[in-house]
Structure formats: structure tokens, C-alpha cells
C-alpha atoms as a PDB file:
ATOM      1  CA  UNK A   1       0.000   0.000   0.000  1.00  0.00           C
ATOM      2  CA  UNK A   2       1.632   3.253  -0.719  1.00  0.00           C
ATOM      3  CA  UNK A   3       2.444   5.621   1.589  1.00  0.00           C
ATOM      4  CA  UNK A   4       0.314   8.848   2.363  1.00  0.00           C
ATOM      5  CA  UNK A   5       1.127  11.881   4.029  1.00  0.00           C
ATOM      6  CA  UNK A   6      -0.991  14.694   5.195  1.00  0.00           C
ATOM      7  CA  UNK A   7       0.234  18.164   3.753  1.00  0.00           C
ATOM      8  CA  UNK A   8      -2.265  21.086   3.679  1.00  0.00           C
ATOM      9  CA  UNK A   9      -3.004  22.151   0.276  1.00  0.00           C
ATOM     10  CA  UNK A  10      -0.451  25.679  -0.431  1.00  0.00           C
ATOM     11  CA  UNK A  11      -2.365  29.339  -0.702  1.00  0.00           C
ATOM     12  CA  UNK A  12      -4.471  28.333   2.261  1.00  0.00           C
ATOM     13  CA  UNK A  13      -1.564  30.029   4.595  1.00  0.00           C
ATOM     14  CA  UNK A  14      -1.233  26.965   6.469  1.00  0.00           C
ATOM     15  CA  UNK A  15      -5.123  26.027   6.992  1.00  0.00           C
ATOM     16  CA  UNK A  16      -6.121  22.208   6.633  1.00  0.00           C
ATOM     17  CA  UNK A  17      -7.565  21.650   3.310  1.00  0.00           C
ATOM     18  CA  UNK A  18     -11.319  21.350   2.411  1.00  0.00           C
ATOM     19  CA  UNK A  19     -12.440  17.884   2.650  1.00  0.00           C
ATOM     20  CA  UNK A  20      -9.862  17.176   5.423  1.00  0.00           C
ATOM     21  CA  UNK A  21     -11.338  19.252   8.156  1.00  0.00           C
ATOM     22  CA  UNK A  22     -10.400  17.417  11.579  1.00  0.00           C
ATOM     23  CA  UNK A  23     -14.028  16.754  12.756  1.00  0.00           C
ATOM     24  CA  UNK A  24     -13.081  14.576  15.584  1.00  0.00           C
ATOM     25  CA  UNK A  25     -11.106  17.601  17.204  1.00  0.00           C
ATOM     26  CA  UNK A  26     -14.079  20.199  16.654  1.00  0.00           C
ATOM     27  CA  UNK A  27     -16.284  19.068  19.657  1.00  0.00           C
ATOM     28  CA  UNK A  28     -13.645  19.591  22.036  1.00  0.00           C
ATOM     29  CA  UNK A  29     -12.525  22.470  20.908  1.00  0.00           C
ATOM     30  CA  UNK A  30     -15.721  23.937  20.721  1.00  0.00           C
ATOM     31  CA  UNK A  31     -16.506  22.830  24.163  1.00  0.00           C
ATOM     32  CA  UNK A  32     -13.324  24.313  25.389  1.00  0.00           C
ATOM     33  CA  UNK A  33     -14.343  27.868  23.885  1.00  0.00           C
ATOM     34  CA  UNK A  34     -17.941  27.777  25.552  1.00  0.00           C
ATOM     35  CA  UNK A  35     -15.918  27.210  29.049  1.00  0.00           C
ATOM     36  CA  UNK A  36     -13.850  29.847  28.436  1.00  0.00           C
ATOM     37  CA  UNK A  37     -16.356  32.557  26.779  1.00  0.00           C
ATOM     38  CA  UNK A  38     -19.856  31.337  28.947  1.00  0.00           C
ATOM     39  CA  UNK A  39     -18.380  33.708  31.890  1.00  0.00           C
ATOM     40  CA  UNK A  40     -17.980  36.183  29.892  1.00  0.00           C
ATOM     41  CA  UNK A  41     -21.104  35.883  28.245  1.00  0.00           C
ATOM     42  CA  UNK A  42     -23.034  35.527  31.465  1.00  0.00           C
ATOM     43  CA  UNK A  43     -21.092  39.071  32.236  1.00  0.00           C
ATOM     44  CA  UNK A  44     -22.839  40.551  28.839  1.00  0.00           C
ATOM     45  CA  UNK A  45     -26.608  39.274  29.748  1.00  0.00           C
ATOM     46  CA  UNK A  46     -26.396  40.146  33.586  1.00  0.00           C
ATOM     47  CA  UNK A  47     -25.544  43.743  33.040  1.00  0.00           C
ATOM     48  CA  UNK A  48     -27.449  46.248  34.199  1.00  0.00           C
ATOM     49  CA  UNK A  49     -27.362  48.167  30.835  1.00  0.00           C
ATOM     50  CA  UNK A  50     -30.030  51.060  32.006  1.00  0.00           C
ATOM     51  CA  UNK A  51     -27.454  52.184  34.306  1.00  0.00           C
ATOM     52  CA  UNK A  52     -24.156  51.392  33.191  1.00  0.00           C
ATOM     53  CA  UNK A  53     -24.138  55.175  32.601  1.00  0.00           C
ATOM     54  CA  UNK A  54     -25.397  56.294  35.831  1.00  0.00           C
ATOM     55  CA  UNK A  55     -22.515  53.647  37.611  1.00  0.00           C
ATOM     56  CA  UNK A  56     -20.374  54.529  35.798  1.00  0.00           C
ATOM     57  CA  UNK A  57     -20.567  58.236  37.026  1.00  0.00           C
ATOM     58  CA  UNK A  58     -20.512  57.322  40.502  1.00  0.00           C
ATOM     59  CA  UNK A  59     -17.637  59.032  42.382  1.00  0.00           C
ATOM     60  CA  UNK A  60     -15.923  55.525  44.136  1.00  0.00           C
ATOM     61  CA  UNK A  61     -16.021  53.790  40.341  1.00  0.00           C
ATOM     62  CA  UNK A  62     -14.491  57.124  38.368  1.00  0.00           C
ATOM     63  CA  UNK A  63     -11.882  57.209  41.315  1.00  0.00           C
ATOM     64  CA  UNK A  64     -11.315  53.698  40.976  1.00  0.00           C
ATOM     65  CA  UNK A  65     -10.858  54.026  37.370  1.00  0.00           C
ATOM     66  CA  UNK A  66      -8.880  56.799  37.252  1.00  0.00           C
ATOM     67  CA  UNK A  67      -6.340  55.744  40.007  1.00  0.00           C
ATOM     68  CA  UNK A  68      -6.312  52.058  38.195  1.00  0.00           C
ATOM     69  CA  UNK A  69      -5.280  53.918  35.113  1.00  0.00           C
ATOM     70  CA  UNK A  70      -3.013  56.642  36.614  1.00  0.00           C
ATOM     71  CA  UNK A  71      -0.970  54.039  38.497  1.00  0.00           C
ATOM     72  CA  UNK A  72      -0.779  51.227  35.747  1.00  0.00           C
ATOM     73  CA  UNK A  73       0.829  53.944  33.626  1.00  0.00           C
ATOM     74  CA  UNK A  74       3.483  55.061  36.509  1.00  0.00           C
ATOM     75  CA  UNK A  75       4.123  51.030  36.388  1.00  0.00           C
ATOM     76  CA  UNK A  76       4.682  50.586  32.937  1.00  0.00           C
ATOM     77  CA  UNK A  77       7.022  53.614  32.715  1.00  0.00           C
ATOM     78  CA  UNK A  78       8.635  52.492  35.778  1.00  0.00           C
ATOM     79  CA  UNK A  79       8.583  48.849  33.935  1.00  0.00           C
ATOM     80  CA  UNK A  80      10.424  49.980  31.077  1.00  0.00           C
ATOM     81  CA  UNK A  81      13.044  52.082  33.242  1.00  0.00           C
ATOM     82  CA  UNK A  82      14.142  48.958  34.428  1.00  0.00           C
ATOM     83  CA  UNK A  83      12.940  46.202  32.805  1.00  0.00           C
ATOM     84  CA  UNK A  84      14.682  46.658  29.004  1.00  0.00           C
ATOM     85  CA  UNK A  85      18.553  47.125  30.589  1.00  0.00           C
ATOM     86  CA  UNK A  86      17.607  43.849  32.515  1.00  0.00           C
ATOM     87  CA  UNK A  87      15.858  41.971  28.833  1.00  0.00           C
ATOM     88  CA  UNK A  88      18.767  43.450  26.994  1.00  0.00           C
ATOM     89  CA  UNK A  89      21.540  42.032  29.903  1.00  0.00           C
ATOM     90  CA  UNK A  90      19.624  38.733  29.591  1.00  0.00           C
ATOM     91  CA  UNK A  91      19.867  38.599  25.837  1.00  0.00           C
ATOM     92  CA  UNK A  92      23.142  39.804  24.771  1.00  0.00           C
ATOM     93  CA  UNK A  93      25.420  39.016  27.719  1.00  0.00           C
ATOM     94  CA  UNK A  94      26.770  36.132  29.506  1.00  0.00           C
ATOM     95  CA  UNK A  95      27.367  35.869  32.922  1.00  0.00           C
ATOM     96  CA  UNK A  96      27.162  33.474  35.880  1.00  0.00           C
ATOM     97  CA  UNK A  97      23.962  32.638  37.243  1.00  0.00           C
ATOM     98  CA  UNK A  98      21.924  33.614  33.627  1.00  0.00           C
ATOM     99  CA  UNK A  99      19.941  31.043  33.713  1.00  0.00           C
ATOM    100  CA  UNK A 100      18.740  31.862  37.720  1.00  0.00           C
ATOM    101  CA  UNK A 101      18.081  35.019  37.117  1.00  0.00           C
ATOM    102  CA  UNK A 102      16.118  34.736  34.147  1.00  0.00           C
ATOM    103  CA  UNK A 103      14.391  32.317  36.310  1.00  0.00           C
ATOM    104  CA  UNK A 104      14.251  34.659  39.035  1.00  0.00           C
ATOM    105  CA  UNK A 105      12.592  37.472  36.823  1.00  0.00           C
ATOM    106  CA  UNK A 106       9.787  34.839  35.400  1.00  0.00           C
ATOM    107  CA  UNK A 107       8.908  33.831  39.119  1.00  0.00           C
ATOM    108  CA  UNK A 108       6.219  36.630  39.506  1.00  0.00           C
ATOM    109  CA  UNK A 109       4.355  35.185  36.499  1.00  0.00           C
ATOM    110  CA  UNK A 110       4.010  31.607  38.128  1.00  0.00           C
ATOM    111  CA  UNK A 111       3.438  32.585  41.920  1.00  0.00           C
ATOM    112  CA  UNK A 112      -0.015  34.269  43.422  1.00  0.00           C
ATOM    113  CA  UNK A 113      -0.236  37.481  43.836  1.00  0.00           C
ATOM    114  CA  UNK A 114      -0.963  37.355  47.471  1.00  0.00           C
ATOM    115  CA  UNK A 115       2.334  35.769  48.009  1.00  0.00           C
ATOM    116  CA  UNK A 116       3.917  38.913  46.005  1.00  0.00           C
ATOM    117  CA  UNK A 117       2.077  41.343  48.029  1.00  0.00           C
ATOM    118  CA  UNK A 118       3.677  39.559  51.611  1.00  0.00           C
ATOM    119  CA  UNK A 119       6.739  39.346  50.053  1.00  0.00           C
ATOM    120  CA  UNK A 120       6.670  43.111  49.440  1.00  0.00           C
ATOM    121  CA  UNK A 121       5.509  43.384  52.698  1.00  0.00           C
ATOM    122  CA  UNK A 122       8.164  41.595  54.196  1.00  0.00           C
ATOM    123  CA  UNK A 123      10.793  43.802  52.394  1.00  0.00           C
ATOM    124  CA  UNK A 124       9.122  47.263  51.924  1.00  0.00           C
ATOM    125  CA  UNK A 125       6.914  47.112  55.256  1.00  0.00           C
ATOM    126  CA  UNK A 126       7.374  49.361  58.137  1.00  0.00           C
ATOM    127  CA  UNK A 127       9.431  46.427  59.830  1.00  0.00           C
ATOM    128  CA  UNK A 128      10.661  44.956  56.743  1.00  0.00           C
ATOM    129  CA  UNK A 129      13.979  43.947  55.633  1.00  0.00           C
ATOM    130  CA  UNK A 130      14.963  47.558  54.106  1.00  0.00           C
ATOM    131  CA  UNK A 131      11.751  49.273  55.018  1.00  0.00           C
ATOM    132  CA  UNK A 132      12.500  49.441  58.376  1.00  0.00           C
ATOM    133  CA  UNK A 133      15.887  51.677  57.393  1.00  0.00           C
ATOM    134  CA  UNK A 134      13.534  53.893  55.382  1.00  0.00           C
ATOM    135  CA  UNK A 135      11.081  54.681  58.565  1.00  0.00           C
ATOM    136  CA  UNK A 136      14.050  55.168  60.954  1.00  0.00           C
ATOM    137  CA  UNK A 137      15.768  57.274  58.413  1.00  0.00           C
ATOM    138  CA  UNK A 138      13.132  59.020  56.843  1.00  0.00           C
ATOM    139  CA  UNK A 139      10.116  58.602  58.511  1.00  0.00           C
ATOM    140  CA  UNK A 140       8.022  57.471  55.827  1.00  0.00           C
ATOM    141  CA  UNK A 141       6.245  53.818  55.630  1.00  0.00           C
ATOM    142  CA  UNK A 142       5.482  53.237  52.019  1.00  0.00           C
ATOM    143  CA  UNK A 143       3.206  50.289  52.477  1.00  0.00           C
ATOM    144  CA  UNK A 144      -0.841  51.490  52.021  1.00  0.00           C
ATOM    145  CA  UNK A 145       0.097  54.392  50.268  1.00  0.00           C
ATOM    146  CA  UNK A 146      -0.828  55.385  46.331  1.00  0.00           C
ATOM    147  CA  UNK A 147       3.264  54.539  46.053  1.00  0.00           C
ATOM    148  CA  UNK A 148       2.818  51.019  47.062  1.00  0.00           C
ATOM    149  CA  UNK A 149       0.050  50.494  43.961  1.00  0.00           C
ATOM    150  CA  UNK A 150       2.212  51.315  41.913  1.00  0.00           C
ATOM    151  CA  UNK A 151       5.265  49.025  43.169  1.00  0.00           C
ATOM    152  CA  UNK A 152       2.480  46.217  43.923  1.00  0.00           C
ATOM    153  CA  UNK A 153       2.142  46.659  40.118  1.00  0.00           C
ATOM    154  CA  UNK A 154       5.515  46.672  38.852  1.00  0.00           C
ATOM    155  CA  UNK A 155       6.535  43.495  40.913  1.00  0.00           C
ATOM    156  CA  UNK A 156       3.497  40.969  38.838  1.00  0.00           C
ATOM    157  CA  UNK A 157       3.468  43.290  35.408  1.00  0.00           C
ATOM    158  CA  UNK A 158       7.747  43.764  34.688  1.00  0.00           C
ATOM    159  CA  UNK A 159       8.401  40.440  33.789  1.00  0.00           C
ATOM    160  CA  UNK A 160       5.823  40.136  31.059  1.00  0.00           C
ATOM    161  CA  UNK A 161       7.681  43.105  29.526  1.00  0.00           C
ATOM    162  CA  UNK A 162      11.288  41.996  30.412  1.00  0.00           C
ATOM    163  CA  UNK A 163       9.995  38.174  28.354  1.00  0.00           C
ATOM    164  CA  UNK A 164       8.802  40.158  25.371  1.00  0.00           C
ATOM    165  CA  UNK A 165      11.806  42.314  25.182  1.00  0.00           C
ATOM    166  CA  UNK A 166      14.167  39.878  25.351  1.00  0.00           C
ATOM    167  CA  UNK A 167      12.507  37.638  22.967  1.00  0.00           C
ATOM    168  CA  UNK A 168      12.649  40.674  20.498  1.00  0.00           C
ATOM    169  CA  UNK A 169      16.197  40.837  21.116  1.00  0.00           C
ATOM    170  CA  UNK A 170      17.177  37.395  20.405  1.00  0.00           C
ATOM    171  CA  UNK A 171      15.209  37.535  17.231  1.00  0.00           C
ATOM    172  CA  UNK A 172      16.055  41.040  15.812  1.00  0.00           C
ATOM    173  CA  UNK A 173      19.267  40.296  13.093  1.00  0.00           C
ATOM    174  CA  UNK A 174      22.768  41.461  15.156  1.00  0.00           C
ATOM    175  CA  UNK A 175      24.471  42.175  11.636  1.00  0.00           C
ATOM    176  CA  UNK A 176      23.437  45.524  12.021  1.00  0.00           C
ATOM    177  CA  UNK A 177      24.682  46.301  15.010  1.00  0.00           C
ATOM    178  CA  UNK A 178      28.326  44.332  14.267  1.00  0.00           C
ATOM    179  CA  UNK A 179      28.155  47.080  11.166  1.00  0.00           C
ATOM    180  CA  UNK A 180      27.006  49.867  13.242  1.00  0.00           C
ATOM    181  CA  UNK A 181      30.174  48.759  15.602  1.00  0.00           C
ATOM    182  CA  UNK A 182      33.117  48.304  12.661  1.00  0.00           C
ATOM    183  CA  UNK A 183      31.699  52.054  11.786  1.00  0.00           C
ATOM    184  CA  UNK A 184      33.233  53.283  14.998  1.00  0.00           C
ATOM    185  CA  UNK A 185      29.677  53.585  16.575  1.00  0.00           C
ATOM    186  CA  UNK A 186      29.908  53.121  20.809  1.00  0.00           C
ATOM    187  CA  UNK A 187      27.642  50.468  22.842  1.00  0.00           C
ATOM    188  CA  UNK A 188      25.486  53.418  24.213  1.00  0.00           C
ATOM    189  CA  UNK A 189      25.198  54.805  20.491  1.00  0.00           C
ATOM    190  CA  UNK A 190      24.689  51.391  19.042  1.00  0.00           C
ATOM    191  CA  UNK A 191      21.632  50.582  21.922  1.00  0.00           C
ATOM    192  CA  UNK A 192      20.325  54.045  21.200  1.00  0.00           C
ATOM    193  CA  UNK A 193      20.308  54.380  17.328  1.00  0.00           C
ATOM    194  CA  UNK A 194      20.461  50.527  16.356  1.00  0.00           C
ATOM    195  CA  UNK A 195      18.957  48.139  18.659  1.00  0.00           C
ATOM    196  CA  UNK A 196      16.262  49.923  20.135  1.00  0.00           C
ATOM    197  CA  UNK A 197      14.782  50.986  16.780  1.00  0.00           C
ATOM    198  CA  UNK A 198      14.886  47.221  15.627  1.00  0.00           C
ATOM    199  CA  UNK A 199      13.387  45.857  18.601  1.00  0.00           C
ATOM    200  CA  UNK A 200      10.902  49.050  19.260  1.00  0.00           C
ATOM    201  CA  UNK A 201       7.741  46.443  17.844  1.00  0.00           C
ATOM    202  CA  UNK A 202       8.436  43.964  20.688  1.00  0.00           C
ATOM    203  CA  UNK A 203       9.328  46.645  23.698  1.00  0.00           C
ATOM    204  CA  UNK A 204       5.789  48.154  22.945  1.00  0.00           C
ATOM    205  CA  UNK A 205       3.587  45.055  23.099  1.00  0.00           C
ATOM    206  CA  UNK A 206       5.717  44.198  26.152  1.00  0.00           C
ATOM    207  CA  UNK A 207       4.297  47.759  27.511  1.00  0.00           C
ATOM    208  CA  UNK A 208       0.911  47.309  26.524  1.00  0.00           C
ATOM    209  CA  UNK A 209       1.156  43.392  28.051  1.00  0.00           C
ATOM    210  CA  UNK A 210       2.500  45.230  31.666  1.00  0.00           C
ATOM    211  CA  UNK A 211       0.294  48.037  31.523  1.00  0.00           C
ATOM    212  CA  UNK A 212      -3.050  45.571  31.115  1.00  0.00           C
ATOM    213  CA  UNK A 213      -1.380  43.491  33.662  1.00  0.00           C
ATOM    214  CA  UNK A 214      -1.001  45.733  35.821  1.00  0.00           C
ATOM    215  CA  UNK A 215      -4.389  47.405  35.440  1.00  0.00           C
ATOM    216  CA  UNK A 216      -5.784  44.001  36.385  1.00  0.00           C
ATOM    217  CA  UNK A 217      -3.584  43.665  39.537  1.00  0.00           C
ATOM    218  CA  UNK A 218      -5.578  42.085  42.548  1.00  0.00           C
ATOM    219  CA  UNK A 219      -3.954  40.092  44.772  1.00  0.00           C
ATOM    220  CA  UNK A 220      -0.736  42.185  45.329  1.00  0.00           C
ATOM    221  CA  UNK A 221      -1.971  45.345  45.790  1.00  0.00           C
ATOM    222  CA  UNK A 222      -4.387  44.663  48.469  1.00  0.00           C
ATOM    223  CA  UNK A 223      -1.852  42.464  50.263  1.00  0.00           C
ATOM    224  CA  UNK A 224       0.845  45.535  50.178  1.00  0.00           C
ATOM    225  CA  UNK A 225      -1.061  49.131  49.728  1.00  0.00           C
ATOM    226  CA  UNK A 226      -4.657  47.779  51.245  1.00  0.00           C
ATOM    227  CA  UNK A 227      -8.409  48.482  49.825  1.00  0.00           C
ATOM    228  CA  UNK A 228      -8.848  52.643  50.808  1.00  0.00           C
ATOM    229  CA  UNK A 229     -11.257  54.545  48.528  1.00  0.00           C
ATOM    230  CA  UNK A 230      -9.678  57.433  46.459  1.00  0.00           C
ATOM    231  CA  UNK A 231      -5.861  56.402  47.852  1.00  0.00           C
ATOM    232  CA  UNK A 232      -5.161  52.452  46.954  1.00  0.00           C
ATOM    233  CA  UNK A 233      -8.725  51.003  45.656  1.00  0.00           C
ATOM    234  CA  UNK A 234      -7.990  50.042  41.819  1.00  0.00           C
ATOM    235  CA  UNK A 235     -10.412  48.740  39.843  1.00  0.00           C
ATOM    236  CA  UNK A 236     -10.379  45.538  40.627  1.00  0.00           C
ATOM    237  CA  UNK A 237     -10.223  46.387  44.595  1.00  0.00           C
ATOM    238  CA  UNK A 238     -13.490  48.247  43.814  1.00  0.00           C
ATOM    239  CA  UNK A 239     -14.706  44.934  42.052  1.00  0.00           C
ATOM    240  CA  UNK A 240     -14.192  42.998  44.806  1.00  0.00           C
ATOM    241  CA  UNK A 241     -16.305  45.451  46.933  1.00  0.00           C
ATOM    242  CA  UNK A 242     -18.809  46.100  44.946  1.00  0.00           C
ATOM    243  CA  UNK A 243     -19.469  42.401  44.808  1.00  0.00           C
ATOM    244  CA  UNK A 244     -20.421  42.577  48.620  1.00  0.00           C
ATOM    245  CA  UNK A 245     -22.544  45.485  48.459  1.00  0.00           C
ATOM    246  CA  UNK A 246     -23.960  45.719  44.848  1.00  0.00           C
ATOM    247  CA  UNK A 247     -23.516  43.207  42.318  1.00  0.00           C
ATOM    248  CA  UNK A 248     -24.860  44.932  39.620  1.00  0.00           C
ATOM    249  CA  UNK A 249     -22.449  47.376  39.990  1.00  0.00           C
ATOM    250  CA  UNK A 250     -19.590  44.740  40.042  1.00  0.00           C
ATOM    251  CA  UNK A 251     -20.994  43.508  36.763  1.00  0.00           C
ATOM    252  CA  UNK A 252     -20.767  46.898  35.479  1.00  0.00           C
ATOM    253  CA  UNK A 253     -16.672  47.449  36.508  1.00  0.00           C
ATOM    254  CA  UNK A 254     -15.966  44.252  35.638  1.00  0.00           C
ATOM    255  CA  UNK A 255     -17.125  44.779  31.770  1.00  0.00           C
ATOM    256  CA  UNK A 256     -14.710  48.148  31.698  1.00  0.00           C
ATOM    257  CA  UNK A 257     -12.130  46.008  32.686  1.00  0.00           C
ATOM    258  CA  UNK A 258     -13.058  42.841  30.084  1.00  0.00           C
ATOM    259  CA  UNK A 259     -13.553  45.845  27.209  1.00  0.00           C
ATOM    260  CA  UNK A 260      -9.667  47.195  28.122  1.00  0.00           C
ATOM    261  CA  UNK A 261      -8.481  43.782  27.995  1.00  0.00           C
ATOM    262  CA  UNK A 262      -9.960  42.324  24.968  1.00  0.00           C
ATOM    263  CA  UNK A 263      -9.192  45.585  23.119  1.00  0.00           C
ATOM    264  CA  UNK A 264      -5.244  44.932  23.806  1.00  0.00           C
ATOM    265  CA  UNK A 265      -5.307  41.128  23.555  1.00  0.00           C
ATOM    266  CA  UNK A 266      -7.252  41.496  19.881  1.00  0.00           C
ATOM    267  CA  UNK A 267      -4.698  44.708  19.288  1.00  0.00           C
ATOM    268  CA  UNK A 268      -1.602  42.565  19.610  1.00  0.00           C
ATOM    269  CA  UNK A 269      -3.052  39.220  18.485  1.00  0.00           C
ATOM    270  CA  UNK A 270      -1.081  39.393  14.878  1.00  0.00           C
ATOM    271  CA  UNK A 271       2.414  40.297  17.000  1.00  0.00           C
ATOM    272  CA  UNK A 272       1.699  37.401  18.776  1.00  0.00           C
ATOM    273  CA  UNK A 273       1.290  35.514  15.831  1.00  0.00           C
ATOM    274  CA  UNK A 274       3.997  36.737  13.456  1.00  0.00           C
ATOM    275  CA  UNK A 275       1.859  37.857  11.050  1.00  0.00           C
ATOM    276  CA  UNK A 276       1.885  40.474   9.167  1.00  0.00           C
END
């Protein structure tokens, strides 16, 4: 019998070809969208929609909102301050203990959130490790404070940016920069003119990945900076409320927040991809 192999048909960019769709694999795949997209839809149908206006208005959810977005902003900036040196030093450098600290940077993606926040507490707290140096010194306890958002924030949304960055670097083409180098150019020059131009498509979905990430920071922030209206209550903070005292208006927040996200995730779904 001769031998047959399965090779989708070309101009179909990859797609299986008609005739040959895998129908065994559709049910649970489509089963496995309707878990993830029911919640979501159950979101849609329970909202109050007479007075998503009206909640929306209401001076604890623009607060929220506006902190949420004021302080995820801070983050990412404060994210890209630090975290491109660090994706660019785990890219293009070698040095002993790489491989732990790129393993160290990727923890915050795989631990809860809580656990950050204690962490942070345990540090940055009035009797932390280096906090309690700060209030001796200076006075000032940063934990529960507008501050601590934002640092909350950093800690669970820099790594997604450091992993994009660094995966741009690795793939951008280092000819240029070896050219860039024979040409007299300096490393500072080279980064500035060369590298960062090349690599500018990955560092900004990175931001946009830190920036949703951080505007969806829970468990963290109300470990570390607490739940106080108008100072440290984010959007989510004020979900988690709302749920306790009015539902409908935790419905309502939690749709602003599902509208942000899907916007970004559908915005950087081709970069994800690698298509054009």
C-alpha cells in the first residue's frame, strides 16, 4: 500500500484543506471555547445596561478608574526604566547565574499574587527587611500608600515586559549592530540608534502586556497598599467590593475592565502571531 502523508493544500496560509477538516477535534474544541467565553457571556446578559451610565458616574467607580489607570501607567514607565537594561543584559550578555536570574525574573508570572504582596511586605513594610531603614531614616512607611500600587504593580506586570523584550532581542538580526560597531559607533550609540529601533515592535507590546497586567492587579496590591477609597482602591479592589454590596455594579466594573483587555489582547493578536 503506498504511503500517504498529510500536507495542507499551499495558498491556504497553512489552513487544513477542504475535505480534510479534523471533525473529531471540533467538539472539544468547541466545548473548550464555551468554558472559556460562557463567563464572559453571562457578564454581557447580567448587566445592568439602564445604568451602566449612571454607575459609571458614581464618584468611588471614576476614582477607581482613574487611580487604576493613573498608576498602571506610573508602572509601565517604571517597567520599562528597568525592565529593558535587565531583557537586553539577559539577551546579549553572559554571565554566571543567567539562567537563575532569568528564572528569578519569570517567578512573579508563576506565583499568586498574594504571596507577592507579603513578600513586598516583608521587604518594603514598616518592619521589613529595608523598610524598616527607610522609617528610621526618613520617617516614611510606604506600604498602604498610592506609592505602594504602583510598586504592587511593577513586581506581577515587569516580567511580562522583560519576556517580550528579550525575545525581540534574540530575534532582531545582530548584523546591524556588528556594522554599526566596525563604523566606529559606541555600545550606548549602538543601543540608542540601532537596537532599540529594531526591537521598538516587541518593547511596545511588552508595555501594553505590563500596563493591562497591571491594570488588572488584585492580589498584590491589596496584600501591600490595602483596599482605601480614592488612595489604593484600583479597579479591581473596587470589584471585589462592589461584589459585597452591589452586584450589579460589580458587573458593570468588571465589563470596563473585560472591554480594556480584549481591546489589547485582539490589538496585539497578529504580534503574537507573526503575522503580518
Amino acid at each position: 500500500m503506498p504511503r500517504t502523508s498529510f500536507r495542507p493544500s499551499r495558498g491556504t496560509g497553512g489552513r487544513v484543506a477542504a475535505g480534510r477538516f479534523p471533525w473529531p477535534l471540533a467538539v472539544p474544541a468547541v466545548l473548550g471555547l464555551a468554558f472559556l467565553v460562557a463567563p464572559f457571556l453571562g457578564l454581557l446578559v447580567r448587566a445592568p445596561w439602564s445604568t451602566v451610565g449612571t454607575r459609571l458616574l458614581m464618584p468611588e467607580v471614576r476614582d477607581a478608574l482613574l487611580l487604576s489607570l493613573g498608576t498602571a501607567t506610573v508602572a509601565t514607565a517604571v517597567s520599562l526604566l528597568l525592565g529593558v537594561p535587565l531583557a537586553w543584559l539577559l539577551a546579549r550578555t553572559e554571565f554566571p547565574g543567567r539562567r537563575l536570574v532569568r528564572a528569578l525574573v519569570t517567578v512573579p508570572l508563576v506565583i499568586p499574587p498574594v504571596v507577592g504582596g507579603v513578600a513586598l511586605l516583608m521587604v518594603l513594610g514598616r518592619r521589613g527587611v529595608i523598610g524598616q531603614y527607610v522609617y528610621d531614616w526618613f520617617g516614611y512607611s510606604l506600604p498602604f500608600t498610592t506609592a505602594a500600587v504602583v510598586v504592587a504593580q511593577v513586581f506581577v506586570a515587569m516580567p511580562f515586559l522583560v519576556i517580550s523584550v528579550e525575545g525581540a532581542l534574540r530575534a532582531a538580526d545582530r548584523r546591524y549592530e556588528d556594522a554599526a560597531a566596525t563604523l566606529g559607533a559606541t555600545r550606548a550609540v549602538i543601543f540608542w540608534r540601532v537596537t532599540l529601533p529594531m526591537v521598538a515592535p516587541g518593547v511596545a507590546a511588552g508595555a501594553v502586556l505590563c500596563w493591562a497586567r497591571a491594570l488588572g492587579e488584585f492580589g498584590a496590591t491589596i496584600t501591600f497598599a490595602g483596599n482605601f477609597p480614592g488612595r489604593t482602591q484600583t479597579m479591581p479592589l473596587a470589584v471585589y467590593l462592589a461584589m459585597q454590596r452591589s452586584p450589579e455594579s460589580a458587573v458593570v466594573l468588571s465589563l470596563v475592565l473585560l472591554a480594556v483587555s480584549l481591546a489589547i489582547l485582539v490589538g496585539l493578536r497578529d504580534r503574537w502571531l507573526g503575522t503580518p
